[in-house]
C-alpha atoms as a PDB file:
ATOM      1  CA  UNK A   1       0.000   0.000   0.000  1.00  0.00           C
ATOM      2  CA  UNK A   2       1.410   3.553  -1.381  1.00  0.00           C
ATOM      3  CA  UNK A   3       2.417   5.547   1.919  1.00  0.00           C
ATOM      4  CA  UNK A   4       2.953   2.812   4.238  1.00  0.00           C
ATOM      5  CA  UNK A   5       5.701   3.477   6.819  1.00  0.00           C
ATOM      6  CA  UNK A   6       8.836   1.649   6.525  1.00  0.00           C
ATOM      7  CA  UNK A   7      11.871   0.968   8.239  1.00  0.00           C
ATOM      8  CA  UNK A   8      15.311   2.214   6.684  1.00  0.00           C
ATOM      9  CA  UNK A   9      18.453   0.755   8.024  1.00  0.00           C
ATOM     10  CA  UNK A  10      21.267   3.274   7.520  1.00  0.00           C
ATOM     11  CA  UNK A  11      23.723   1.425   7.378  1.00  0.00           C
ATOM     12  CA  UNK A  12      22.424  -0.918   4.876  1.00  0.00           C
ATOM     13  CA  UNK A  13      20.278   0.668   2.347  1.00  0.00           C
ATOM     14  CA  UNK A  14      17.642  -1.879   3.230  1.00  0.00           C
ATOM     15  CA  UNK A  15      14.069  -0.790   3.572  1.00  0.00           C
ATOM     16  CA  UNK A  16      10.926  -2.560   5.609  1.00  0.00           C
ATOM     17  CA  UNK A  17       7.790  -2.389   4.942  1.00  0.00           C
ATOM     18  CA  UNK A  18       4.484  -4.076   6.708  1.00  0.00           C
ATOM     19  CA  UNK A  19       4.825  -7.276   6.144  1.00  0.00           C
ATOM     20  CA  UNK A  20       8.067  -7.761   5.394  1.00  0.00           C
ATOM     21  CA  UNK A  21      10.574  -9.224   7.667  1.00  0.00           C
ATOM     22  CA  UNK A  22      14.401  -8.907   7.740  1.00  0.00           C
ATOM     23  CA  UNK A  23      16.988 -11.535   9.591  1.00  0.00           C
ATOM     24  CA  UNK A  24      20.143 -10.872   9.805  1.00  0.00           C
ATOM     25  CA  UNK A  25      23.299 -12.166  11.084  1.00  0.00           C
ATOM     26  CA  UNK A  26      25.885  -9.933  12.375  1.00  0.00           C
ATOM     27  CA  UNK A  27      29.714 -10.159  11.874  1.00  0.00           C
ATOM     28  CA  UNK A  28      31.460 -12.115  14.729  1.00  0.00           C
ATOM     29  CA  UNK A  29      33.515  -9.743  16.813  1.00  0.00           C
ATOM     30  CA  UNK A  30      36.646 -11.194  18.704  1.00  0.00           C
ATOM     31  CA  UNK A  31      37.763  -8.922  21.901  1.00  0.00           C
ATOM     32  CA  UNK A  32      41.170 -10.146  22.812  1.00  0.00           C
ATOM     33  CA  UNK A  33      41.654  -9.464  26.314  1.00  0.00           C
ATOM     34  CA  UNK A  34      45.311 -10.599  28.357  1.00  0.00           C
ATOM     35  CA  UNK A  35      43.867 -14.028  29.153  1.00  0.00           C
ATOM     36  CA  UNK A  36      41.113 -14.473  27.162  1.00  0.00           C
ATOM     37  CA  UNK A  37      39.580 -14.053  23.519  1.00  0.00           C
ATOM     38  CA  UNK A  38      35.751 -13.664  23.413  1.00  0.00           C
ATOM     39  CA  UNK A  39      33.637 -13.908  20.128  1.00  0.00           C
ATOM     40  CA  UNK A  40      30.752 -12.271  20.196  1.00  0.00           C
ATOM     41  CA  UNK A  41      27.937 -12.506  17.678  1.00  0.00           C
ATOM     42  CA  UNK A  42      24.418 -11.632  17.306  1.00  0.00           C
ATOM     43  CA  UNK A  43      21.426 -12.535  15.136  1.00  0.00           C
ATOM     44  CA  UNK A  44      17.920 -10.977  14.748  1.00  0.00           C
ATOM     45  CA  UNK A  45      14.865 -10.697  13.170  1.00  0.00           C
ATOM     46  CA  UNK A  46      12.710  -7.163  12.507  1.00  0.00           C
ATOM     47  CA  UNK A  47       9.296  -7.257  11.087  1.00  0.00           C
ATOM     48  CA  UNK A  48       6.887  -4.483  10.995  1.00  0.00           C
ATOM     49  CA  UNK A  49       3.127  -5.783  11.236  1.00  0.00           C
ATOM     50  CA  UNK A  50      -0.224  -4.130  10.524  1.00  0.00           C
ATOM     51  CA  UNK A  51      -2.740  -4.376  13.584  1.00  0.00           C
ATOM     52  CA  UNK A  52      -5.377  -2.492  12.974  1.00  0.00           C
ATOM     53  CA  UNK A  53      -5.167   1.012  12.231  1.00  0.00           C
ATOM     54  CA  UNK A  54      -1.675   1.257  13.539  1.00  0.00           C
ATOM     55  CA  UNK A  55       1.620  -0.017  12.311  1.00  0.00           C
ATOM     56  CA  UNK A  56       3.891  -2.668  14.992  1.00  0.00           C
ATOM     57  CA  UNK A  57       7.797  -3.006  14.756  1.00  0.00           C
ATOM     58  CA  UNK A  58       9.225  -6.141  15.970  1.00  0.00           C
ATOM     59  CA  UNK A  59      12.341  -7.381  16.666  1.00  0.00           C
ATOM     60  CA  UNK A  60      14.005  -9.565  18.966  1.00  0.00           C
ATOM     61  CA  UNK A  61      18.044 -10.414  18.219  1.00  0.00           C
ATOM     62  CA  UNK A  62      20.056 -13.536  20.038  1.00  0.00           C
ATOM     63  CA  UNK A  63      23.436 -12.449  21.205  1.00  0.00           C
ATOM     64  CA  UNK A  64      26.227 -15.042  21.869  1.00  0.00           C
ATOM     65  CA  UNK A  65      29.274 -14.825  23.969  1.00  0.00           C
ATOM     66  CA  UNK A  66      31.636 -17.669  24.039  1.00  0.00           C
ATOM     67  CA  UNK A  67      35.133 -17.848  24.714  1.00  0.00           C
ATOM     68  CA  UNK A  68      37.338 -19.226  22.514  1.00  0.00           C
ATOM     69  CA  UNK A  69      40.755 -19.569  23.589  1.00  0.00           C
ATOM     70  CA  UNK A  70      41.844 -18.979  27.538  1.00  0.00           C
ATOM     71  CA  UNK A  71      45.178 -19.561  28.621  1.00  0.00           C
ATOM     72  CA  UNK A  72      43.498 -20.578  32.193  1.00  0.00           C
ATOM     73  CA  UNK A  73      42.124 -23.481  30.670  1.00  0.00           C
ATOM     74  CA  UNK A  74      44.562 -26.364  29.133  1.00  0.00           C
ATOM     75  CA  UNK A  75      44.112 -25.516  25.763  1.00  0.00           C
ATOM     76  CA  UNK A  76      46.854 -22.939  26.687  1.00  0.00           C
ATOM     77  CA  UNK A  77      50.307 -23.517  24.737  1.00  0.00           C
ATOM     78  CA  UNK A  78      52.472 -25.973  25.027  1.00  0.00           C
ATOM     79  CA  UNK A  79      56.215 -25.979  24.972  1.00  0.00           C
ATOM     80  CA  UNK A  80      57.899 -25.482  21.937  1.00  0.00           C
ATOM     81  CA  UNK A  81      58.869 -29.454  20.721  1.00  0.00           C
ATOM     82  CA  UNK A  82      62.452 -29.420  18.776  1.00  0.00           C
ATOM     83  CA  UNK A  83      62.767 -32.262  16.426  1.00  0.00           C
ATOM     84  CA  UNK A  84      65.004 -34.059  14.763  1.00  0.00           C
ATOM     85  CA  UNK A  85      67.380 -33.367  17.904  1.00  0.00           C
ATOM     86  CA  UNK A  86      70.480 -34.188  17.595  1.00  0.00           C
ATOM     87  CA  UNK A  87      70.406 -33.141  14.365  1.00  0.00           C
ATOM     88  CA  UNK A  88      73.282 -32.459  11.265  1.00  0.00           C
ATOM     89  CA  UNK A  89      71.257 -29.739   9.235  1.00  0.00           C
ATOM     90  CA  UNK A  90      67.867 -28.677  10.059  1.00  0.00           C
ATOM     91  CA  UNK A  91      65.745 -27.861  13.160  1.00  0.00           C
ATOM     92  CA  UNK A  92      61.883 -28.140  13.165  1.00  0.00           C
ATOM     93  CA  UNK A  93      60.146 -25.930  15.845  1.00  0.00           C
ATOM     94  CA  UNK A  94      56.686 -27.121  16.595  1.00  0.00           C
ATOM     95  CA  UNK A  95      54.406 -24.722  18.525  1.00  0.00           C
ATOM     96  CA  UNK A  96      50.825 -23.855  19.540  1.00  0.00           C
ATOM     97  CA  UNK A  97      49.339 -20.350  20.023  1.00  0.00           C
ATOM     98  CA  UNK A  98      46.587 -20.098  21.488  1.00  0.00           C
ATOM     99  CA  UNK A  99      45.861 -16.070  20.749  1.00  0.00           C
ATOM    100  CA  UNK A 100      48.110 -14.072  18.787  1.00  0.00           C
ATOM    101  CA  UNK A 101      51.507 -13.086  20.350  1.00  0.00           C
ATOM    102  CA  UNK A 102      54.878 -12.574  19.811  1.00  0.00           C
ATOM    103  CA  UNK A 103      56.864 -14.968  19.084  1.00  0.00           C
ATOM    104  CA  UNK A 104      60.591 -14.952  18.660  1.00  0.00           C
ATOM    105  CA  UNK A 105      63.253 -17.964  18.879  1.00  0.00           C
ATOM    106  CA  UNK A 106      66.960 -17.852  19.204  1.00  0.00           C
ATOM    107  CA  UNK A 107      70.276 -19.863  19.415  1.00  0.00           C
ATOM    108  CA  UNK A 108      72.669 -19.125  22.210  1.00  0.00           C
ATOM    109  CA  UNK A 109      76.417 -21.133  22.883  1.00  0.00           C
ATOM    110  CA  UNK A 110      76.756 -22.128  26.200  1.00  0.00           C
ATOM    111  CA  UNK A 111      78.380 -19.404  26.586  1.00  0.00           C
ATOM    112  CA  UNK A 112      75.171 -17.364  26.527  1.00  0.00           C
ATOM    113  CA  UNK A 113      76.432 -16.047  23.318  1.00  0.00           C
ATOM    114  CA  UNK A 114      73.813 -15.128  20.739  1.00  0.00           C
ATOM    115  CA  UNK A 115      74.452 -17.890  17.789  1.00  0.00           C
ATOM    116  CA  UNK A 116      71.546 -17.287  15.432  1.00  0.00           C
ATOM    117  CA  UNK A 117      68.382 -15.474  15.558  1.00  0.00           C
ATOM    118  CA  UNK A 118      66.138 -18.191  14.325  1.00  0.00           C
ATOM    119  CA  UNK A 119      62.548 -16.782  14.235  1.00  0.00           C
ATOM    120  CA  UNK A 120      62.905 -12.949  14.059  1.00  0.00           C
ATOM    121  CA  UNK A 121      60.442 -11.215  16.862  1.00  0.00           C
ATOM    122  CA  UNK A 122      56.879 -10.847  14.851  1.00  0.00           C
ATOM    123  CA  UNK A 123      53.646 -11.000  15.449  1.00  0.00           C
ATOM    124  CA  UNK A 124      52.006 -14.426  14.631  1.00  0.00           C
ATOM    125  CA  UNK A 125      47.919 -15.266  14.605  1.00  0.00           C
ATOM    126  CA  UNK A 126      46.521 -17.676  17.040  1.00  0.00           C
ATOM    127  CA  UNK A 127      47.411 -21.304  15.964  1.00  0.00           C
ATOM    128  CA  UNK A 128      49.199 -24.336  15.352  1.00  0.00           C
ATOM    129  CA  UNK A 129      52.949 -23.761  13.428  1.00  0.00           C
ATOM    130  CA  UNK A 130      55.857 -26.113  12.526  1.00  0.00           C
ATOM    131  CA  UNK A 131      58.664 -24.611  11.491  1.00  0.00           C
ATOM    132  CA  UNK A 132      61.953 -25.768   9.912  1.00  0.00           C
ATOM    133  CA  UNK A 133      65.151 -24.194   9.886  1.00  0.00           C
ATOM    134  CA  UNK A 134      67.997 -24.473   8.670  1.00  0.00           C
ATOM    135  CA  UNK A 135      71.360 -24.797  11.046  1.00  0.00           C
ATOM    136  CA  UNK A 136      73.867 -25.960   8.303  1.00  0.00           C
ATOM    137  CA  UNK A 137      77.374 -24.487   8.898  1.00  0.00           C
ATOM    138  CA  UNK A 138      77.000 -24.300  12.622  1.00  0.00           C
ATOM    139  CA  UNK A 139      79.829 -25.665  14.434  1.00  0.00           C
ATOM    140  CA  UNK A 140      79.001 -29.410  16.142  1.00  0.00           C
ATOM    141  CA  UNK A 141      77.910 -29.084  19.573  1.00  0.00           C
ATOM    142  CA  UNK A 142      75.622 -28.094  22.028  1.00  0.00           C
ATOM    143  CA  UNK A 143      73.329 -25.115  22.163  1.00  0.00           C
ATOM    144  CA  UNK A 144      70.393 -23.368  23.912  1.00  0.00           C
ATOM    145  CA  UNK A 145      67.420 -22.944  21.992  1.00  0.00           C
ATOM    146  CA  UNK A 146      65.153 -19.831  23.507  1.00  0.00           C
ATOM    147  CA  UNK A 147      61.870 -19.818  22.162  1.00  0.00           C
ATOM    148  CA  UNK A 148      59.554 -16.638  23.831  1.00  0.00           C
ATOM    149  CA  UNK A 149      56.170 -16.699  23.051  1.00  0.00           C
ATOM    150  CA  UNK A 150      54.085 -13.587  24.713  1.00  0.00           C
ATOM    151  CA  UNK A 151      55.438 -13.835  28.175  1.00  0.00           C
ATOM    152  CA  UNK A 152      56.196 -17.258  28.023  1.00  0.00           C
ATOM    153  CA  UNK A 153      60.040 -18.266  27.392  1.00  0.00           C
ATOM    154  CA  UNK A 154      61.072 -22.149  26.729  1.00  0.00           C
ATOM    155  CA  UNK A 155      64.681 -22.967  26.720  1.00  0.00           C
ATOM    156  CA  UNK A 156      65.569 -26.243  25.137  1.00  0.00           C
ATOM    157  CA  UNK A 157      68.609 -28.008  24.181  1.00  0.00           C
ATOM    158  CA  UNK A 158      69.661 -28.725  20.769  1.00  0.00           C
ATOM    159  CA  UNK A 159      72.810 -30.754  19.547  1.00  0.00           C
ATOM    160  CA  UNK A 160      74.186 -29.761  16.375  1.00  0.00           C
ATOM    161  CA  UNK A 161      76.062 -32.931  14.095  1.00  0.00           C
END
């Protein structure tokens, strides 16, 4: 009917008129907090109605919280696992993040010389990496391996063929 009210979202361009109804489903939003990363999403319904003489908007919308990665819980990294070790030529460096952090490993003499910087410090995503590198040329012997992930720092021994 011509001169009806409607609804006009903004943001969308979308217009509603009696009758009609819109769902929609809203982007998730992750809030990364020091312990915690929350996703938060929520999905809705508006409708306009005729009753009567008079014109009804409704809407209702569903929002959901969950958490999806806590380092208080034990899906919370584990140490860094070095592999093949003793090795002749390369290292593999396999690791879990639970949220994104920094992440930075390194090769010291025992000593506590710096050797090699093996993982520059950089930002990496949440997730699960294995990494090889390469450790050709390095003089045989023993070395520490510091792997620092957020606030978390793994030492581990490696022996060089």
């Amino acid at each position: 009917m011509v001169g009806e009210p409607a609804i006009k979202i903004e943001s969308t361009g979308i217009t509603i008129t009696p009758d009609d109804t819109l769902e929609y489903d809203l982007p998730a939003v992750d809030i990364i907090s020091e312990n915690n990363v929350m996703r938060y999403t929520t999905v809705g319904a508006i409708s306009i109605r005729r009753v009567g003489g008079s014109y009804i908007q409704d809407s209702s919308a569903v929002n959901q919280n969950e958490i999806i990665a806590n380092e208080d819980v034990p899906f919370v990294e584990e140490p860094v696992i070095v592999y093949p070790n003793p090795t002749p030529d390369f290292l593999n460096l396999k690791f879990n993040i639970p949220i994104e952090k920094n992440v930075e490993a390194s090769l010291f003499d025992l000593n506590g010389k710096l050797v090699r910087e093996l993982i520059p410090s950089q930002q990496m995503p949440a997730g699960e990496r294995d990494v090889q590198i390469n450790v050709e040329g390095l003089t045989p012997g023993t070395y520490l391996l510091r792997f620092t992930s957020g606030d978390n720092i793994n030492t581990k021994r490696v022996v060089i063929l």
